[in-house]
PDB file of N, CA and C in Angstrom:
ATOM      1  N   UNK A   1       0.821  -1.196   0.000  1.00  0.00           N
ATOM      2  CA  UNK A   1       0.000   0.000   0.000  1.00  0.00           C
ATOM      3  C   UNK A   1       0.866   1.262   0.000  1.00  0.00           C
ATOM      4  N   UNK A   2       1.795   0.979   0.876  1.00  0.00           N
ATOM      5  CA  UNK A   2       2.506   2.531   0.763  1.00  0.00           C
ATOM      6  C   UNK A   2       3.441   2.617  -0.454  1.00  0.00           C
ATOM      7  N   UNK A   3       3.674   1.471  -1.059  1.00  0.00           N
ATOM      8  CA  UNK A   3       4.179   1.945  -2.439  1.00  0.00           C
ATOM      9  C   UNK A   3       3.473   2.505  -3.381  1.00  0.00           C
ATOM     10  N   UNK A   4       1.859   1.845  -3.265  1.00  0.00           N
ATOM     11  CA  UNK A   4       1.492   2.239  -4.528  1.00  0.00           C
ATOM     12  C   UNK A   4       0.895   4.013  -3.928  1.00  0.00           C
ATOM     13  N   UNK A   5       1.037   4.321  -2.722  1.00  0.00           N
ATOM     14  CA  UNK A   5       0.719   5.419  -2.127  1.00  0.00           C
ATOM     15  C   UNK A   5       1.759   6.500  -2.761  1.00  0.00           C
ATOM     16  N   UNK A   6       2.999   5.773  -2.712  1.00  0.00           N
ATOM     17  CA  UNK A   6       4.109   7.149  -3.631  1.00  0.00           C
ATOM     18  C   UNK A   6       4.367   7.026  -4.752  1.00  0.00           C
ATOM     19  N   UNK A   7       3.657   5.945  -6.158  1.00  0.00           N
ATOM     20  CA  UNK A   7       3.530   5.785  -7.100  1.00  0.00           C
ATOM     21  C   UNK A   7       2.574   7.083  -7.116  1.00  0.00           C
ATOM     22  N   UNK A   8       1.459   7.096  -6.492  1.00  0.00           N
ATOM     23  CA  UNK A   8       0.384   8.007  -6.621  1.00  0.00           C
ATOM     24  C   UNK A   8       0.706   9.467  -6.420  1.00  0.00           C
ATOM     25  N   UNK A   9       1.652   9.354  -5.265  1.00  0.00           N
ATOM     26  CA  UNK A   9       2.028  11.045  -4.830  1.00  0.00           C
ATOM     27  C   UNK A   9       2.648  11.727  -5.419  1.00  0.00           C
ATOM     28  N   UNK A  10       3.946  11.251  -5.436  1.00  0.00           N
ATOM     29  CA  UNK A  10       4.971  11.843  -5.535  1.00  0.00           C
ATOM     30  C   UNK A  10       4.717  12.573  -7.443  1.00  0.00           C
ATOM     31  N   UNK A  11       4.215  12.026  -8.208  1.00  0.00           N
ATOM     32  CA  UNK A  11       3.951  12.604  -9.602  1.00  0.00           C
ATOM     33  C   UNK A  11       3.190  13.341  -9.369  1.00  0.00           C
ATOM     34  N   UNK A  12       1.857  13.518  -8.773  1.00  0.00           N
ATOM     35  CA  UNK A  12       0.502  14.683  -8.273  1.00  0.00           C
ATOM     36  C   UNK A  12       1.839  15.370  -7.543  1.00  0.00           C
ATOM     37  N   UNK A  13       2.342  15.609  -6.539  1.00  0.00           N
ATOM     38  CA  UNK A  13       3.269  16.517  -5.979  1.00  0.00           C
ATOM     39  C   UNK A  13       4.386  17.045  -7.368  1.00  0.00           C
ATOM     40  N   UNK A  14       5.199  16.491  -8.270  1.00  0.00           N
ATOM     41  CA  UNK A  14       5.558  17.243  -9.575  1.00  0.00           C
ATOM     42  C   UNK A  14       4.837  18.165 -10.230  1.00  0.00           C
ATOM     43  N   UNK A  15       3.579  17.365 -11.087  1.00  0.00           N
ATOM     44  CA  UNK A  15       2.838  18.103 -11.552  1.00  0.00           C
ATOM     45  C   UNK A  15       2.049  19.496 -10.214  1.00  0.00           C
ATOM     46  N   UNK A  16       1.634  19.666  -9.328  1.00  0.00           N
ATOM     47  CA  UNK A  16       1.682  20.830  -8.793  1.00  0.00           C
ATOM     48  C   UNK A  16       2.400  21.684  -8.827  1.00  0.00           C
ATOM     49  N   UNK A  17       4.039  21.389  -8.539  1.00  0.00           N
ATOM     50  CA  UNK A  17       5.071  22.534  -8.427  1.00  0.00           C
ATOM     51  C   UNK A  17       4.984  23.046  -9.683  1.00  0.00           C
ATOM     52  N   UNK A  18       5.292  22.330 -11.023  1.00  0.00           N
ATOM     53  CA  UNK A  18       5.008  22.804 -12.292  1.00  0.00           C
ATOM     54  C   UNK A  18       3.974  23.288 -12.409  1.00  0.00           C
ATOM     55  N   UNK A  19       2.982  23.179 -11.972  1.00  0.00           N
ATOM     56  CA  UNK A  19       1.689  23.411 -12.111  1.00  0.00           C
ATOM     57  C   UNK A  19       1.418  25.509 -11.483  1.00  0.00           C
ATOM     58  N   UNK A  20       2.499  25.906 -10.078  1.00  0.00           N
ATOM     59  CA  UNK A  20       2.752  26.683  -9.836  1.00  0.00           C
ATOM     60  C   UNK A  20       3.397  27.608  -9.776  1.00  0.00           C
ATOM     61  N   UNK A  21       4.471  27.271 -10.669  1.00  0.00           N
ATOM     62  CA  UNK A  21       5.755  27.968 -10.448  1.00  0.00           C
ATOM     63  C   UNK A  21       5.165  29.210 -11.681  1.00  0.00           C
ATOM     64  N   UNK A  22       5.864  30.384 -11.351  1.00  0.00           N
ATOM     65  CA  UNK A  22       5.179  31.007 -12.249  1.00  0.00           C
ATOM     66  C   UNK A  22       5.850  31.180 -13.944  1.00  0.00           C
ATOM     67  N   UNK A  23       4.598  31.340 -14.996  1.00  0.00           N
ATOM     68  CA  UNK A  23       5.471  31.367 -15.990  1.00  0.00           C
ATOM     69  C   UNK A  23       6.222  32.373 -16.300  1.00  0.00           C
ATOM     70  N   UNK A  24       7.417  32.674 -17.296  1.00  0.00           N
ATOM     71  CA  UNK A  24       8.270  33.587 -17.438  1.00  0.00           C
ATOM     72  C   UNK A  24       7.587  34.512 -18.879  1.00  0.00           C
ATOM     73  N   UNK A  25       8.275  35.553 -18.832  1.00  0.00           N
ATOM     74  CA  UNK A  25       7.202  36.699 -20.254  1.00  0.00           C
ATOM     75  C   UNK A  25       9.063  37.042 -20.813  1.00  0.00           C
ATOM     76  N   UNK A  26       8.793  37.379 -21.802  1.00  0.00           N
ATOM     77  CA  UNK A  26       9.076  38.099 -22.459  1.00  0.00           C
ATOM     78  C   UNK A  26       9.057  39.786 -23.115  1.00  0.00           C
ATOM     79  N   UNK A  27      10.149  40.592 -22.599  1.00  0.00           N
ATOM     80  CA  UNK A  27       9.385  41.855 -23.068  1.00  0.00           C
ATOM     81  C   UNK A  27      10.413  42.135 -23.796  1.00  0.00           C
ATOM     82  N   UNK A  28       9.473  42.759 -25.669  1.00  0.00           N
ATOM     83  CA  UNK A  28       9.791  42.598 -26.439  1.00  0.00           C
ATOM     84  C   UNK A  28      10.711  44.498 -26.771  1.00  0.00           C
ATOM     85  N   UNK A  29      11.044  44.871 -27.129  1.00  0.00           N
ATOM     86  CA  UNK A  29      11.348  46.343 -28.076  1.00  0.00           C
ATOM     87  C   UNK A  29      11.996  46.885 -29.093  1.00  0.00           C
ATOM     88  N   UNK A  30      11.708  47.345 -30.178  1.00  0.00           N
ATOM     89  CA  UNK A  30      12.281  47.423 -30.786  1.00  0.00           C
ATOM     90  C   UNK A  30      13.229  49.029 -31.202  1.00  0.00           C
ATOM     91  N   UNK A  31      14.196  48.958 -31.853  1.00  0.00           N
ATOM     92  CA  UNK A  31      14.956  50.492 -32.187  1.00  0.00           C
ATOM     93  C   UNK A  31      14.727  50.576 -33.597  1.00  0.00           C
ATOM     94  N   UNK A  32      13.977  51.851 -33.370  1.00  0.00           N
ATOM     95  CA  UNK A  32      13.273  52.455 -34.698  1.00  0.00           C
ATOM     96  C   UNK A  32      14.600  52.730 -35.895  1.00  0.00           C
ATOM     97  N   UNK A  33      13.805  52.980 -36.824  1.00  0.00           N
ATOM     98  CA  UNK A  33      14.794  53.164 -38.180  1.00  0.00           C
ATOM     99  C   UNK A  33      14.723  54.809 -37.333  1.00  0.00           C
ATOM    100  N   UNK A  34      16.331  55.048 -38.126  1.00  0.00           N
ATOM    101  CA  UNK A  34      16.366  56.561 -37.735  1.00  0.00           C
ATOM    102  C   UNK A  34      16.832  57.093 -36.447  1.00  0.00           C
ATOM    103  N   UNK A  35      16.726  56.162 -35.659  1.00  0.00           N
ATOM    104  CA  UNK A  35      17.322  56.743 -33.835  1.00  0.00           C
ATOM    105  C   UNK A  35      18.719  57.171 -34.299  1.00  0.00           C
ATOM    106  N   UNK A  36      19.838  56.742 -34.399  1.00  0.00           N
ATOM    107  CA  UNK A  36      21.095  57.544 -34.658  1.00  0.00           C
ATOM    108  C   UNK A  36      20.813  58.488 -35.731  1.00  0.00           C
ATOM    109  N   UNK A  37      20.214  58.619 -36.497  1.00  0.00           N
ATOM    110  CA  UNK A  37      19.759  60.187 -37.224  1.00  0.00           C
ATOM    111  C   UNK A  37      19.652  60.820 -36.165  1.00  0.00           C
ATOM    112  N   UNK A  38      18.381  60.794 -35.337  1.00  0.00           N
ATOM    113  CA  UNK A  38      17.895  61.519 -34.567  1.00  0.00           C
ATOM    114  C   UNK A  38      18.686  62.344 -33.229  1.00  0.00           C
ATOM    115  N   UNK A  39      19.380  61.030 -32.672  1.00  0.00           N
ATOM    116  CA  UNK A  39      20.046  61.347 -32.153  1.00  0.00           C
ATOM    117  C   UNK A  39      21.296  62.377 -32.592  1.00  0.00           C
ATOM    118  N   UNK A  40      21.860  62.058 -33.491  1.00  0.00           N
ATOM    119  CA  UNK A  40      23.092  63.662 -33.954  1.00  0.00           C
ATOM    120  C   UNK A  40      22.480  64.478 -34.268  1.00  0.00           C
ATOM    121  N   UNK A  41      21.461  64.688 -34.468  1.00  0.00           N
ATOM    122  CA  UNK A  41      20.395  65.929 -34.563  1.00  0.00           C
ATOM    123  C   UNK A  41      19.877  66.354 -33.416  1.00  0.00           C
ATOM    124  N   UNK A  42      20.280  65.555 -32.440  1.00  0.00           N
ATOM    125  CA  UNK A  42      19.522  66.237 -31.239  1.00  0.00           C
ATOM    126  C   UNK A  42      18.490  66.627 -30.910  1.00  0.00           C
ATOM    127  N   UNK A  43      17.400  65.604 -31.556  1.00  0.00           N
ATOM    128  CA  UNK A  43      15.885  65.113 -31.714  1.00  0.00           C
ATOM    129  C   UNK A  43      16.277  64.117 -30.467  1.00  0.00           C
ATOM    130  N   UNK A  44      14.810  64.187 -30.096  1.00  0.00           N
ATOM    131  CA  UNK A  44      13.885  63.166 -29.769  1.00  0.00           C
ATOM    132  C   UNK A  44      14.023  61.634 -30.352  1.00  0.00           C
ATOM    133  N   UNK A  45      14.440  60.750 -29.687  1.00  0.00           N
ATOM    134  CA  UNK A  45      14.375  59.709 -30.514  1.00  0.00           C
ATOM    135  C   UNK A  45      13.316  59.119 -30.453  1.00  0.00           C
ATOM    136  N   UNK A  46      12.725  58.590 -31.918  1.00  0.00           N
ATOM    137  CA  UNK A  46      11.379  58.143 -32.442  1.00  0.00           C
ATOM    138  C   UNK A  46      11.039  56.796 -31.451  1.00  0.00           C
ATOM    139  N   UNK A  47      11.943  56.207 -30.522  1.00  0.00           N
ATOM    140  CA  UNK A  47      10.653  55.149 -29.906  1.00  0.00           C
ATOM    141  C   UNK A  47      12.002  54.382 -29.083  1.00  0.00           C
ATOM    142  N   UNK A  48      11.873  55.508 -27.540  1.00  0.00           N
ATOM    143  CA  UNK A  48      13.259  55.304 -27.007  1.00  0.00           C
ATOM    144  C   UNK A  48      12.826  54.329 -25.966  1.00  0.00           C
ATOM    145  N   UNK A  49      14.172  53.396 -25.771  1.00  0.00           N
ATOM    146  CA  UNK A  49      13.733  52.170 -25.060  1.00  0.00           C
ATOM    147  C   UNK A  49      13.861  53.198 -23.855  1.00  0.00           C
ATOM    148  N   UNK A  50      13.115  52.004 -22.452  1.00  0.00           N
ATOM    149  CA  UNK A  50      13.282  52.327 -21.187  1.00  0.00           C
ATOM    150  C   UNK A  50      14.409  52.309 -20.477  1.00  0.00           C
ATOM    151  N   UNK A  51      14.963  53.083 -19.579  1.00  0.00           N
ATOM    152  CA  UNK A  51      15.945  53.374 -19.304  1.00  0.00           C
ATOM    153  C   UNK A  51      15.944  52.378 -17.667  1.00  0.00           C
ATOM    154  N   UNK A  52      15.049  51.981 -17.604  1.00  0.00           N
ATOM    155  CA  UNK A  52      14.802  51.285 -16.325  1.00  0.00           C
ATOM    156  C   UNK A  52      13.744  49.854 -16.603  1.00  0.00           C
ATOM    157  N   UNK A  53      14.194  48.326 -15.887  1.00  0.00           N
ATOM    158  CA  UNK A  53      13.500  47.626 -16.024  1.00  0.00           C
ATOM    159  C   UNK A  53      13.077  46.906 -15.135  1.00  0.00           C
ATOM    160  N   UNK A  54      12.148  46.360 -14.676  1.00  0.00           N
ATOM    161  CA  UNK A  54      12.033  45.584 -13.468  1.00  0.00           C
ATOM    162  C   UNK A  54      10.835  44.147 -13.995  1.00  0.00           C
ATOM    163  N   UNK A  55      11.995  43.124 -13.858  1.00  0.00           N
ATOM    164  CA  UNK A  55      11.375  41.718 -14.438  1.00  0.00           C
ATOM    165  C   UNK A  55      11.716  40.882 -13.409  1.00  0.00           C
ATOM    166  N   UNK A  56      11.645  39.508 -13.747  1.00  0.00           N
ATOM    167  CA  UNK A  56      11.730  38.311 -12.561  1.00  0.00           C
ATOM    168  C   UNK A  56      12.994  37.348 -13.079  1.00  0.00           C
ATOM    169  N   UNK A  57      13.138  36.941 -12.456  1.00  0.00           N
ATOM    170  CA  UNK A  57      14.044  35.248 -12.967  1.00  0.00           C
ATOM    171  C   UNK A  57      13.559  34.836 -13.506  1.00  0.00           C
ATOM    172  N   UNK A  58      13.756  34.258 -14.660  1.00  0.00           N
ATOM    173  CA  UNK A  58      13.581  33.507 -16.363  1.00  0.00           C
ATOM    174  C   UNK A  58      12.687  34.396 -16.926  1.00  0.00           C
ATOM    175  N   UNK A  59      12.425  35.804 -16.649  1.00  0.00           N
ATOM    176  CA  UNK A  59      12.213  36.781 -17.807  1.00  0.00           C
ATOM    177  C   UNK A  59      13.207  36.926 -18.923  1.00  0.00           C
ATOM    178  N   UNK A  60      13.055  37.211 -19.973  1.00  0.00           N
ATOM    179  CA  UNK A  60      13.917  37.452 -21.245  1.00  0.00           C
ATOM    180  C   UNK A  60      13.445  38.662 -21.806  1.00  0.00           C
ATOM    181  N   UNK A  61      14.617  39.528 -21.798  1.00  0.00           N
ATOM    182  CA  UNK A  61      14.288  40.558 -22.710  1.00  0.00           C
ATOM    183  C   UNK A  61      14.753  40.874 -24.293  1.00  0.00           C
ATOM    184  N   UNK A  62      14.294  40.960 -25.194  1.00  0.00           N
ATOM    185  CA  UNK A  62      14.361  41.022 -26.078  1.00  0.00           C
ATOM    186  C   UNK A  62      14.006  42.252 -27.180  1.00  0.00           C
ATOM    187  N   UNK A  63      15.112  42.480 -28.066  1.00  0.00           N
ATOM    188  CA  UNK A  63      15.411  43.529 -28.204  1.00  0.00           C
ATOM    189  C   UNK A  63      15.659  43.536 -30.414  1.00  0.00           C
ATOM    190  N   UNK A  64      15.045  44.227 -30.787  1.00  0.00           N
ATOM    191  CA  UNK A  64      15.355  44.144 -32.617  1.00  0.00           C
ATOM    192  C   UNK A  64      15.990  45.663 -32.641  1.00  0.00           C
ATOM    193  N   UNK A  65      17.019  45.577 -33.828  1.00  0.00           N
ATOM    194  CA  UNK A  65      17.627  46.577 -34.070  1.00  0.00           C
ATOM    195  C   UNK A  65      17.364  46.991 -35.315  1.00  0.00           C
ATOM    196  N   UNK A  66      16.302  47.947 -35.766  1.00  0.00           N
ATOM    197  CA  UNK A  66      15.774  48.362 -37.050  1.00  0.00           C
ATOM    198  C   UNK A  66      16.365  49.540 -37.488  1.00  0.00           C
ATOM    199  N   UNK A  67      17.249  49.994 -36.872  1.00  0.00           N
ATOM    200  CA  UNK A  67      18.099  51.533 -37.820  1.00  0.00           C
ATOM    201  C   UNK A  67      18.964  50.487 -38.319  1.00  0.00           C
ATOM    202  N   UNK A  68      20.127  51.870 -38.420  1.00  0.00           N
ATOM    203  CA  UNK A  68      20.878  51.351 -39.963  1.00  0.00           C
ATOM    204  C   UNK A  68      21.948  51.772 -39.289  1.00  0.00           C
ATOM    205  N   UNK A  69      22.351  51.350 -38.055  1.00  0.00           N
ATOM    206  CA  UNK A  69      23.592  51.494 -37.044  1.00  0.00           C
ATOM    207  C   UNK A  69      23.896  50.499 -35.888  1.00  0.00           C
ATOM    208  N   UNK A  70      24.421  49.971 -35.489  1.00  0.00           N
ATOM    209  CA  UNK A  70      24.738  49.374 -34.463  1.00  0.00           C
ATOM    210  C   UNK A  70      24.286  49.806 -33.288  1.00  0.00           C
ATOM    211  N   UNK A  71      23.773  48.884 -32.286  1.00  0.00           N
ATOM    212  CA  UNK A  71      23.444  50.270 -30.515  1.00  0.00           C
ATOM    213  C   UNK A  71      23.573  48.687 -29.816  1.00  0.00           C
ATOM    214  N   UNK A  72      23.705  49.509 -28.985  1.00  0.00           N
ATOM    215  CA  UNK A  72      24.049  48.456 -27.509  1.00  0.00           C
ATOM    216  C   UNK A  72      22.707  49.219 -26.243  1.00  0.00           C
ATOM    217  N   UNK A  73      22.178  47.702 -25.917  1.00  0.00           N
ATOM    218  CA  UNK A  73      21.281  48.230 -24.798  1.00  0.00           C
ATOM    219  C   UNK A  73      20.666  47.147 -23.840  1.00  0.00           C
ATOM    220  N   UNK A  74      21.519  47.362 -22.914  1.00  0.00           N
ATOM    221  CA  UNK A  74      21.451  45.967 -21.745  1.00  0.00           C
ATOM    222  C   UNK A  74      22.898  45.275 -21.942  1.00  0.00           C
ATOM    223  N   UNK A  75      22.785  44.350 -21.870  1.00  0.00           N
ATOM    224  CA  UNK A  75      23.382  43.259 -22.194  1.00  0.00           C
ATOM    225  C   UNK A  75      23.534  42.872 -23.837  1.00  0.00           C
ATOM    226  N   UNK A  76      23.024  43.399 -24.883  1.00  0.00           N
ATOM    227  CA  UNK A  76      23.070  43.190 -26.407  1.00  0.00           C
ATOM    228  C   UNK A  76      23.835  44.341 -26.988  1.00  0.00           C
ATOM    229  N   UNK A  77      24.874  43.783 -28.167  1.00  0.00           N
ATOM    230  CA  UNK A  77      24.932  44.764 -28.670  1.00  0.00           C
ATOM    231  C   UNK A  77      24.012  44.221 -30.367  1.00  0.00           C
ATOM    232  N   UNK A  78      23.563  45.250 -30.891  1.00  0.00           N
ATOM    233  CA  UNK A  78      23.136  44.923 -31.910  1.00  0.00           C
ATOM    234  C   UNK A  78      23.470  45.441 -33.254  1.00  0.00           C
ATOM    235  N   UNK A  79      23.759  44.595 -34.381  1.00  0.00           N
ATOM    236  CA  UNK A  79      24.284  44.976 -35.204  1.00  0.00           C
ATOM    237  C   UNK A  79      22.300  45.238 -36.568  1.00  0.00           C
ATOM    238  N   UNK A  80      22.712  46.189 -37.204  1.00  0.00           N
ATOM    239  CA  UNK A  80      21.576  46.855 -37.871  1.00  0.00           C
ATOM    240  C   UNK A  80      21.007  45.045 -38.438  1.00  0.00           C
ATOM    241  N   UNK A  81      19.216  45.252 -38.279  1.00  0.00           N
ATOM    242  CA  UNK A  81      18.705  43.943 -38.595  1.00  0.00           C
ATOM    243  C   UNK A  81      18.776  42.960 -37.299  1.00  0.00           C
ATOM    244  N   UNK A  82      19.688  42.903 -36.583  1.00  0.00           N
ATOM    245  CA  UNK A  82      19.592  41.715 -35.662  1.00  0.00           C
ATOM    246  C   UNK A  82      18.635  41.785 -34.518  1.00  0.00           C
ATOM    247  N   UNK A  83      18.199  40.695 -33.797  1.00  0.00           N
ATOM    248  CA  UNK A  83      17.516  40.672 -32.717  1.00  0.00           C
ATOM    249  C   UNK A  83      18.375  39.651 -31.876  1.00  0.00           C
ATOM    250  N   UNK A  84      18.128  40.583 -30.375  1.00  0.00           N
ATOM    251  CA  UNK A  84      19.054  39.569 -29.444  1.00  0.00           C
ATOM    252  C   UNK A  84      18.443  39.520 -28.320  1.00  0.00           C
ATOM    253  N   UNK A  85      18.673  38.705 -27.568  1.00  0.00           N
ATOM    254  CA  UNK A  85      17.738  38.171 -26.655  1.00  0.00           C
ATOM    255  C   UNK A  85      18.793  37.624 -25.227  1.00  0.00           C
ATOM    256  N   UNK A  86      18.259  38.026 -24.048  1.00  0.00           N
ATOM    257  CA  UNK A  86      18.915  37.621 -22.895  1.00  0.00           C
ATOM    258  C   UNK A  86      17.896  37.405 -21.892  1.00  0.00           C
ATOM    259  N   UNK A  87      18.189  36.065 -21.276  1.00  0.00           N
ATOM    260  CA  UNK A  87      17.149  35.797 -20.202  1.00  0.00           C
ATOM    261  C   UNK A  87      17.600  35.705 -19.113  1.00  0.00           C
ATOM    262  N   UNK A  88      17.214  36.438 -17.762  1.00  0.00           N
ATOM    263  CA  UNK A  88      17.810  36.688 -16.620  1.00  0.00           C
ATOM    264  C   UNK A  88      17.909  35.492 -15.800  1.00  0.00           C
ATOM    265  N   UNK A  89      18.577  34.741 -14.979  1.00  0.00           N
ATOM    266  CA  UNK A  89      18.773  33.606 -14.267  1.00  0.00           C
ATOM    267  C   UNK A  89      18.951  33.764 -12.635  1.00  0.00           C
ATOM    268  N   UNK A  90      19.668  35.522 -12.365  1.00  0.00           N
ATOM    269  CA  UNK A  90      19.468  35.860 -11.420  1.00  0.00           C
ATOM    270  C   UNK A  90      18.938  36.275 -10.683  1.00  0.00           C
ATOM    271  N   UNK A  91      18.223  36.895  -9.679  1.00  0.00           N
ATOM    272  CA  UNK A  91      17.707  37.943  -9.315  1.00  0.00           C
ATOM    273  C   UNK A  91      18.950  39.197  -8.690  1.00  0.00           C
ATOM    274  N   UNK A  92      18.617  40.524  -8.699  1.00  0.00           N
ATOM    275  CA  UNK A  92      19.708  41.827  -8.457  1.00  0.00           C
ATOM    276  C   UNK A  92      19.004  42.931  -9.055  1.00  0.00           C
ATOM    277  N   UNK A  93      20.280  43.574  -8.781  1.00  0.00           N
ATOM    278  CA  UNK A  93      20.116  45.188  -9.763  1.00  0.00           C
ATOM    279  C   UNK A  93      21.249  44.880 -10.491  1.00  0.00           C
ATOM    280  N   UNK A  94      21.065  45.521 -11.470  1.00  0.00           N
ATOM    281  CA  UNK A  94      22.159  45.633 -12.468  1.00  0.00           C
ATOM    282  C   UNK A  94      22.370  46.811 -13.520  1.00  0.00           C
ATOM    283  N   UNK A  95      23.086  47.072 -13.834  1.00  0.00           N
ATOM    284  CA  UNK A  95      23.601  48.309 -14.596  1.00  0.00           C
ATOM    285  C   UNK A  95      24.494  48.179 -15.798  1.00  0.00           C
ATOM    286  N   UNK A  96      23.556  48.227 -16.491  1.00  0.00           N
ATOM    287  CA  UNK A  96      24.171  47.976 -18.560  1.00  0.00           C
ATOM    288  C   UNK A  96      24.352  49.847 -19.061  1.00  0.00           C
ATOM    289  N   UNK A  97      24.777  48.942 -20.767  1.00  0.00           N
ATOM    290  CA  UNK A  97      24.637  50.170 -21.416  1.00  0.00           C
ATOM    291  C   UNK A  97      23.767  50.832 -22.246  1.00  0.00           C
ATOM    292  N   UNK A  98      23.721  52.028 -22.962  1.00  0.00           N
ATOM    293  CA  UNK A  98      22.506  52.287 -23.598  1.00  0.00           C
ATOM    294  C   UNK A  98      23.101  53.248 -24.883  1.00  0.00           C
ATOM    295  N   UNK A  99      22.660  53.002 -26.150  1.00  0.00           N
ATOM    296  CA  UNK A  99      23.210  54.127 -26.968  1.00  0.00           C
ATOM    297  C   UNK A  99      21.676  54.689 -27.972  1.00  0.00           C
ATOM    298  N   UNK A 100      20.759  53.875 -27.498  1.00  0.00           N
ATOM    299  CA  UNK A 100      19.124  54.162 -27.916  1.00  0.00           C
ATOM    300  C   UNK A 100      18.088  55.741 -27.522  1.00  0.00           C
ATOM    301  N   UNK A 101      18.696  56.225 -26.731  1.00  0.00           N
ATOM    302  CA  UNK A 101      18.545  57.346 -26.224  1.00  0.00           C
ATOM    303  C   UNK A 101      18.682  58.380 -25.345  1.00  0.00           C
ATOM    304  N   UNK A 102      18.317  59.474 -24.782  1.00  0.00           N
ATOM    305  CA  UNK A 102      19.235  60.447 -24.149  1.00  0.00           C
ATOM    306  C   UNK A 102      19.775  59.640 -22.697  1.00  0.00           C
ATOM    307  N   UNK A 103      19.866  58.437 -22.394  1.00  0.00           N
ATOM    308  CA  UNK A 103      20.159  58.201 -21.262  1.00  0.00           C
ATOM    309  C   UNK A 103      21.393  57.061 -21.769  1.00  0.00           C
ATOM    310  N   UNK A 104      21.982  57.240 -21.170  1.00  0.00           N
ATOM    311  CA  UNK A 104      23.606  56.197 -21.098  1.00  0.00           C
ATOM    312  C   UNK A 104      23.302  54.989 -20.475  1.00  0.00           C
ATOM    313  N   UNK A 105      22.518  54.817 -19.775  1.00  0.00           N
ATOM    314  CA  UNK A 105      22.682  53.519 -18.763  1.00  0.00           C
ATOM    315  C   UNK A 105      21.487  53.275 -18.335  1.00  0.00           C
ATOM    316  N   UNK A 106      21.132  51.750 -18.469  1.00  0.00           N
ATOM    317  CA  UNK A 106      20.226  50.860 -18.046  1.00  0.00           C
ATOM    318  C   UNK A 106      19.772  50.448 -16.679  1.00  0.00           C
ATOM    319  N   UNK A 107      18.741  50.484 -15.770  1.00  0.00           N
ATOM    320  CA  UNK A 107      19.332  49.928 -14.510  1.00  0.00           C
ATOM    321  C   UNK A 107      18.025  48.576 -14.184  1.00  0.00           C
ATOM    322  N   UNK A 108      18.661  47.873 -14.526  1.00  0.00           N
ATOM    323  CA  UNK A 108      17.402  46.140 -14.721  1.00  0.00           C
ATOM    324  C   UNK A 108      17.264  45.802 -13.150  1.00  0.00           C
ATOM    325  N   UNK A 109      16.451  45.670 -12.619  1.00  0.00           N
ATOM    326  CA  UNK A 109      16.023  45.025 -11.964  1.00  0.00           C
ATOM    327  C   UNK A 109      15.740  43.845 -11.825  1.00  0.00           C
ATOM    328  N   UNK A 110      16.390  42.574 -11.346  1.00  0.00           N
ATOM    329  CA  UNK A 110      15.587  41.624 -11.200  1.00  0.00           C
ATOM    330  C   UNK A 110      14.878  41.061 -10.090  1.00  0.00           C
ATOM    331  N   UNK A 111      13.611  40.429  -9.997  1.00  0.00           N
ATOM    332  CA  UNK A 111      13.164  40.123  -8.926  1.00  0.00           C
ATOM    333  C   UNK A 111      12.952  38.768  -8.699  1.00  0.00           C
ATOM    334  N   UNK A 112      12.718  37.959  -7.681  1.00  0.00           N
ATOM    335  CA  UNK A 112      12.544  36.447  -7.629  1.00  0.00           C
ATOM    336  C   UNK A 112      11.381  36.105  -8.145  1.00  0.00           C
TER     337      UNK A 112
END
């Protein structure tokens, strides 16, 4: 009996934890065509990432680079066309770089 008692449990106890743990998101953004125009012009850039983030452990942020320049922001650098993607494993604060708009530096948050 008590075997077939942890045949029975112990999988109902798996499937719960999976069942609870929470799922992870993705937040997506992209760098507009034109931000390094804008920027040496000393415009406004057309669709400036956040300069601050606050996500969880196994969030991924993800990032497309649609001008026609290279930029670095977080943890990516991106070359024109690419999309790059980093998923957090830790929880902290942390402090990247930024060349997407009037702010230099990133400050990510992660939370448990």
């Amino acid at each position: 009996m008590a075997a077939l008692s942890l045949v029975v449990i112990i999988p109902l106890v798996v499937i719960l934890v999976i069942m609870l743990k929470p799922s992870s998101a993705t937040y997506s953004y992209v760098i507009s065509p034109g931000t390094q125009a804008a920027l040496d012009k000393g415009e406004k850039v057309p669709n400036q990432l956040p300069f601050t983030l606050e996500l969880h452990v196994g969030d991924t942020l993800e990032v497309t680079n649609n001008d026609s320049v290279a930029h670095t922001y977080t943890f990516l650098i991106l070359r024109p066309g690419e999309t790059g993607r980093y998923t957090f494993h830790n929880p902290g604060v942390f402090t990247a770089s930024c060349t997407v708009g009037d702010h230099k530096e990133v400050t990510i948050t992660v939370l448990e």
